[in-house]
C-alpha atoms as a PDB file:
ATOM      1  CA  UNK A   1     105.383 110.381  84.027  1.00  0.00           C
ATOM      2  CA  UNK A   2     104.643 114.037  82.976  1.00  0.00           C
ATOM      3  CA  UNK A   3     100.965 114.858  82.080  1.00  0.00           C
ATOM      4  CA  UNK A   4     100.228 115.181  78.749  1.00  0.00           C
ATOM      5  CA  UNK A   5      96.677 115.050  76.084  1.00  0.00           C
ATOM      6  CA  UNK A   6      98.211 111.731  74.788  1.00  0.00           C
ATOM      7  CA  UNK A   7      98.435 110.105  78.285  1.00  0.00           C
ATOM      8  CA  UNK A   8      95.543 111.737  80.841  1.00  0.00           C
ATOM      9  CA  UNK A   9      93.220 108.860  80.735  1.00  0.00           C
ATOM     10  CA  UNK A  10      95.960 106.709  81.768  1.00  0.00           C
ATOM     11  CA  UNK A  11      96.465 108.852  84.711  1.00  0.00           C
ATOM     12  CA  UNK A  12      92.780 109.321  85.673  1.00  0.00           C
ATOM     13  CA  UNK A  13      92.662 105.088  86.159  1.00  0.00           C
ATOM     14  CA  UNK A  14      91.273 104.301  89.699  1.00  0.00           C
ATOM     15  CA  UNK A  15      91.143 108.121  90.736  1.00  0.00           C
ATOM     16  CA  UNK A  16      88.268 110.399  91.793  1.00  0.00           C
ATOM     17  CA  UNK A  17      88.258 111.272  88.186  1.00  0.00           C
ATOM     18  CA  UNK A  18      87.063 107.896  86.639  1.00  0.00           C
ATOM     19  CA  UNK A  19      84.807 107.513  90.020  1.00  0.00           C
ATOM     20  CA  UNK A  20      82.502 110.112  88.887  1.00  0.00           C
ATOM     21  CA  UNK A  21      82.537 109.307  85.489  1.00  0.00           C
ATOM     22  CA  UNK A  22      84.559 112.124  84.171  1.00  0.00           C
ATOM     23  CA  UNK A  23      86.155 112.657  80.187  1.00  0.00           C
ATOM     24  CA  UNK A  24      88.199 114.270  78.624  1.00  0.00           C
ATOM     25  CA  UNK A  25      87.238 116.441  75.256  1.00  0.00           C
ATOM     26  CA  UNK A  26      90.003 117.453  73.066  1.00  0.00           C
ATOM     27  CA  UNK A  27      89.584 121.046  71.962  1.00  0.00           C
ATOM     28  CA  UNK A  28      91.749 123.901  71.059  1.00  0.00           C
ATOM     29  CA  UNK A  29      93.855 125.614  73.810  1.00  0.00           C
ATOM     30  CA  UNK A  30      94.318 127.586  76.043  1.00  0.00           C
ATOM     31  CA  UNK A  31      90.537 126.265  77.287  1.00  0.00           C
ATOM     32  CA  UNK A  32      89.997 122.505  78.957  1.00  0.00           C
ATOM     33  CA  UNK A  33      86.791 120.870  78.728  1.00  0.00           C
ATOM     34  CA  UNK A  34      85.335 118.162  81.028  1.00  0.00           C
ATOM     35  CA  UNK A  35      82.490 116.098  80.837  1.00  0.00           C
ATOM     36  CA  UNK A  36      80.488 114.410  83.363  1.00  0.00           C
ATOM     37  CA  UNK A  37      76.914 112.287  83.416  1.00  0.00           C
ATOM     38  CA  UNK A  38      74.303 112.944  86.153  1.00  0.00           C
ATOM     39  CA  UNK A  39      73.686 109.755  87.481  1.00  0.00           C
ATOM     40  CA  UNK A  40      72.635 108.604  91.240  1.00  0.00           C
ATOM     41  CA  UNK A  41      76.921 108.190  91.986  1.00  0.00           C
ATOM     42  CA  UNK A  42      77.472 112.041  91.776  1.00  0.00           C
ATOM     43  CA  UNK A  43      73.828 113.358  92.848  1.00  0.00           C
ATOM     44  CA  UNK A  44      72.850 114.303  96.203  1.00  0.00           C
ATOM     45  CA  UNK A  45      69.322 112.795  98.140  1.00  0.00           C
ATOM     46  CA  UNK A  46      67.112 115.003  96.013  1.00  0.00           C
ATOM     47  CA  UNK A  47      68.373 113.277  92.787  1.00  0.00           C
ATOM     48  CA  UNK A  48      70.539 116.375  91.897  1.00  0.00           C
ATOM     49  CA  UNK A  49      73.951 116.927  91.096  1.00  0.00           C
ATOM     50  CA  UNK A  50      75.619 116.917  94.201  1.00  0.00           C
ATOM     51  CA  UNK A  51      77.695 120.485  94.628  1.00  0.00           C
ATOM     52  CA  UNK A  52      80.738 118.995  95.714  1.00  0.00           C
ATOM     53  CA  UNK A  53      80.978 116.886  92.630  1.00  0.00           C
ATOM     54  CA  UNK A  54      80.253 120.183  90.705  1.00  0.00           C
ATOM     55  CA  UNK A  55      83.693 121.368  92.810  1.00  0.00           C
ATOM     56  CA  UNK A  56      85.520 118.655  91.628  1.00  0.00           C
ATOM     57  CA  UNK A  57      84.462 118.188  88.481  1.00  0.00           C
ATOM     58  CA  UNK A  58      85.921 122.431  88.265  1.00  0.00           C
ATOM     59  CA  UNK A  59      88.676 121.504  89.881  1.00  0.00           C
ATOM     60  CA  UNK A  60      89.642 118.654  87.672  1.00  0.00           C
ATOM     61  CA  UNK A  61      89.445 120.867  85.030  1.00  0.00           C
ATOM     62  CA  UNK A  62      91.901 123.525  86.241  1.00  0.00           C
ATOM     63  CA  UNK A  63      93.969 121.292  87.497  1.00  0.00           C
ATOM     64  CA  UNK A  64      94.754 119.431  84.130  1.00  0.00           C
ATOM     65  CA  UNK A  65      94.991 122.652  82.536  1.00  0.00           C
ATOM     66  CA  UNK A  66      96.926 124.241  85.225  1.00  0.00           C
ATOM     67  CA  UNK A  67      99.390 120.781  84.881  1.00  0.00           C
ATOM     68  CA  UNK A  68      99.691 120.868  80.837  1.00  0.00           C
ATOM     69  CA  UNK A  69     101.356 124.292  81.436  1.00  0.00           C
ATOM     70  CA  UNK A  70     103.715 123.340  83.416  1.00  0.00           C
ATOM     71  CA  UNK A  71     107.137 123.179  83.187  1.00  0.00           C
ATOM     72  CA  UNK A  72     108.331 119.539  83.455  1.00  0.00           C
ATOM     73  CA  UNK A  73     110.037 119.856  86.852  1.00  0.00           C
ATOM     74  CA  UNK A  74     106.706 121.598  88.038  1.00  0.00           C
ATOM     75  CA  UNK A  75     103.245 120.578  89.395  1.00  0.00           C
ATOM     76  CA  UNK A  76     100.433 122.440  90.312  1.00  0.00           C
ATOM     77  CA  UNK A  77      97.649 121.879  93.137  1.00  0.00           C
ATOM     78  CA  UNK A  78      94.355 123.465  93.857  1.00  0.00           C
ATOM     79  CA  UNK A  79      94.708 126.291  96.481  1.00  0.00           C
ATOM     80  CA  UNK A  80      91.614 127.613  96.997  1.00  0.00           C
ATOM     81  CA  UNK A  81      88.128 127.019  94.993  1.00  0.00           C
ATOM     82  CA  UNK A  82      85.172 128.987  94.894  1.00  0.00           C
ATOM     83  CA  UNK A  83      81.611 128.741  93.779  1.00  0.00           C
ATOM     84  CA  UNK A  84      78.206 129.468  92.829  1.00  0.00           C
ATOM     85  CA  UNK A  85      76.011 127.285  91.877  1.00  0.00           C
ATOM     86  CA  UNK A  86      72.933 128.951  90.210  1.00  0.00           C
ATOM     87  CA  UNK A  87      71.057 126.037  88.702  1.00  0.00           C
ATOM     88  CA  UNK A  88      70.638 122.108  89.071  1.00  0.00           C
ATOM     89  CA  UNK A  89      71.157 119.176  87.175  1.00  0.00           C
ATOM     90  CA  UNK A  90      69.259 116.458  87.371  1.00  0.00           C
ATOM     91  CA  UNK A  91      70.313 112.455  86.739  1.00  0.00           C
ATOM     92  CA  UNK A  92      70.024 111.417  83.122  1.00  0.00           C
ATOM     93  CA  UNK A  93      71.867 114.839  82.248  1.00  0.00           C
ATOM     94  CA  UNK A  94      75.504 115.465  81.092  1.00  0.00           C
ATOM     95  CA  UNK A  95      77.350 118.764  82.528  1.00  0.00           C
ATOM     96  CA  UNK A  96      80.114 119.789  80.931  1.00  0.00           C
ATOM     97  CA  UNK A  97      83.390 121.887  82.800  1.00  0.00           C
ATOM     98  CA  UNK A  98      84.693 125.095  80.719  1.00  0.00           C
ATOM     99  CA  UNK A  99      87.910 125.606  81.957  1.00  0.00           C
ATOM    100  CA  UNK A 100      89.698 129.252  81.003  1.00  0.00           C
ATOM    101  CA  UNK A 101      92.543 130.479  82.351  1.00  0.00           C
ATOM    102  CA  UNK A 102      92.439 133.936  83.708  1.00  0.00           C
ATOM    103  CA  UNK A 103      96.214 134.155  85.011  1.00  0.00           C
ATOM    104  CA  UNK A 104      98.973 132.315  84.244  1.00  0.00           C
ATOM    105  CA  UNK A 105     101.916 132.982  86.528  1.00  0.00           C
ATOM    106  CA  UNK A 106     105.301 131.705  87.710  1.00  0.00           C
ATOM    107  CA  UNK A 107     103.513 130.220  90.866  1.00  0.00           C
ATOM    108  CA  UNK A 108      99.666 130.808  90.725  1.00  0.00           C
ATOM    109  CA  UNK A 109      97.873 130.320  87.761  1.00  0.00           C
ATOM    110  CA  UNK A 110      93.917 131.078  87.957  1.00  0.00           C
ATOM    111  CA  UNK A 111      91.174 129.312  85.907  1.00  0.00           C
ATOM    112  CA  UNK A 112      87.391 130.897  85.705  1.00  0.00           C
ATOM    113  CA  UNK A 113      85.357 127.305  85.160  1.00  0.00           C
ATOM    114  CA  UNK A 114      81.716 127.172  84.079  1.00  0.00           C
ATOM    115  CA  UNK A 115      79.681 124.355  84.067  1.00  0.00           C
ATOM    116  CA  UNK A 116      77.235 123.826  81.840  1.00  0.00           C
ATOM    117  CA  UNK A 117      74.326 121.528  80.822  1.00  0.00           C
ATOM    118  CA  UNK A 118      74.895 120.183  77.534  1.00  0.00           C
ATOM    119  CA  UNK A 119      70.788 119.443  77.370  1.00  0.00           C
ATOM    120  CA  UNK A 120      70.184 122.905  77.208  1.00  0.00           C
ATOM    121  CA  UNK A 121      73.271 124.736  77.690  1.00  0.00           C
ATOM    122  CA  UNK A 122      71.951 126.309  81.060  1.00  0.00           C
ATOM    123  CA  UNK A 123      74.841 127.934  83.435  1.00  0.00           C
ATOM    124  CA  UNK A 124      75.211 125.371  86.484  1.00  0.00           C
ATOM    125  CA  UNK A 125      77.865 126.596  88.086  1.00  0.00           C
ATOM    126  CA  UNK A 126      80.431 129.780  88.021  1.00  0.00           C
ATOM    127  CA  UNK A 127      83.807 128.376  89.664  1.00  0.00           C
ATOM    128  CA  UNK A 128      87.279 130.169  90.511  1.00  0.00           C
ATOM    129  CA  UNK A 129      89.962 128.428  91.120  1.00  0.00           C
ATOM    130  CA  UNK A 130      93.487 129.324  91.918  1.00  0.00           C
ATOM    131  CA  UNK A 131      96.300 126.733  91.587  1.00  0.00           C
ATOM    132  CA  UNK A 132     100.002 127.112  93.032  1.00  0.00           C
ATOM    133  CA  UNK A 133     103.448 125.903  90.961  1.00  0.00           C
ATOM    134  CA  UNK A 134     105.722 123.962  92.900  1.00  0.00           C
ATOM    135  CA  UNK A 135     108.654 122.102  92.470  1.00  0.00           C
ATOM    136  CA  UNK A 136     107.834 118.518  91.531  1.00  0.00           C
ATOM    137  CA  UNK A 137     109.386 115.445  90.512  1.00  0.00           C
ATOM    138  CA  UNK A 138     107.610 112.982  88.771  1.00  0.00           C
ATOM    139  CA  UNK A 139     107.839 109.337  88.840  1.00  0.00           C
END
């Protein structure tokens, strides 16, 4: 089943995705936007968001993106990520994944992400990542 708007929290059921509590927010393209609550399942042992789950919460983000522009016999997968986290969230906060794409090629496409604190709109982390577009069938 290709990914589509109407269909991607079907396809998040039982994934990483719906483990950390992520959501979808419809808004205008070309950007994808991805919410996430701070809670103790995504925080590391000093009650902050943990960085990987800032990482993933990126990646999620260009990878949905990077997948809704994709042809249908094509899928894309992270290649290489990386970040800098300048500030903390802490539980009882929501942080929210900007997703822009910076290239869009026939087999890389590459997304700037910033995450944000929707509390007070504070830059969390500055994320790059690069996808790669292979052949895919889907089922």
């Amino acid at each position: 089943m290709r990914l589509n708007k109407n269909n991607i929290r079907e396809r998040v059921k039982d994934t990483m995705m719906e483990t950390l509590k992520m959501s979808f927010v419809e808004n205008d393209e070309p950007t994808i936007e991805v919410i996430m609550p701070v809670g103790r399942h995504n925080c590391q042992t000093m009650d902050v968001l943990h960085g990987g789950a800032t990482i993933s919460l990126a990646e999620t983000a260009a990878g949905v993106g990077s997948n809704l522009l994709c042809k249908e016999d094509e899928g894309c997968f992270g290649i290489q990520i990386s970040a800098n986290h300048i500030s903390s969230a802490k539980i009882g906060e929501t942080v929210r994944a900007i997703g822009t794409p910076v290239h869009i090629g026939r087999s890389t496409h590459v997304w700037d992400v910033e995450v944000i604190s929707d509390t007070d709109k504070r830059l969390i982390s500055k994320i790059s990542v690069t996808n790669f577009v292979v052949p895919y069938r889907r089922k």
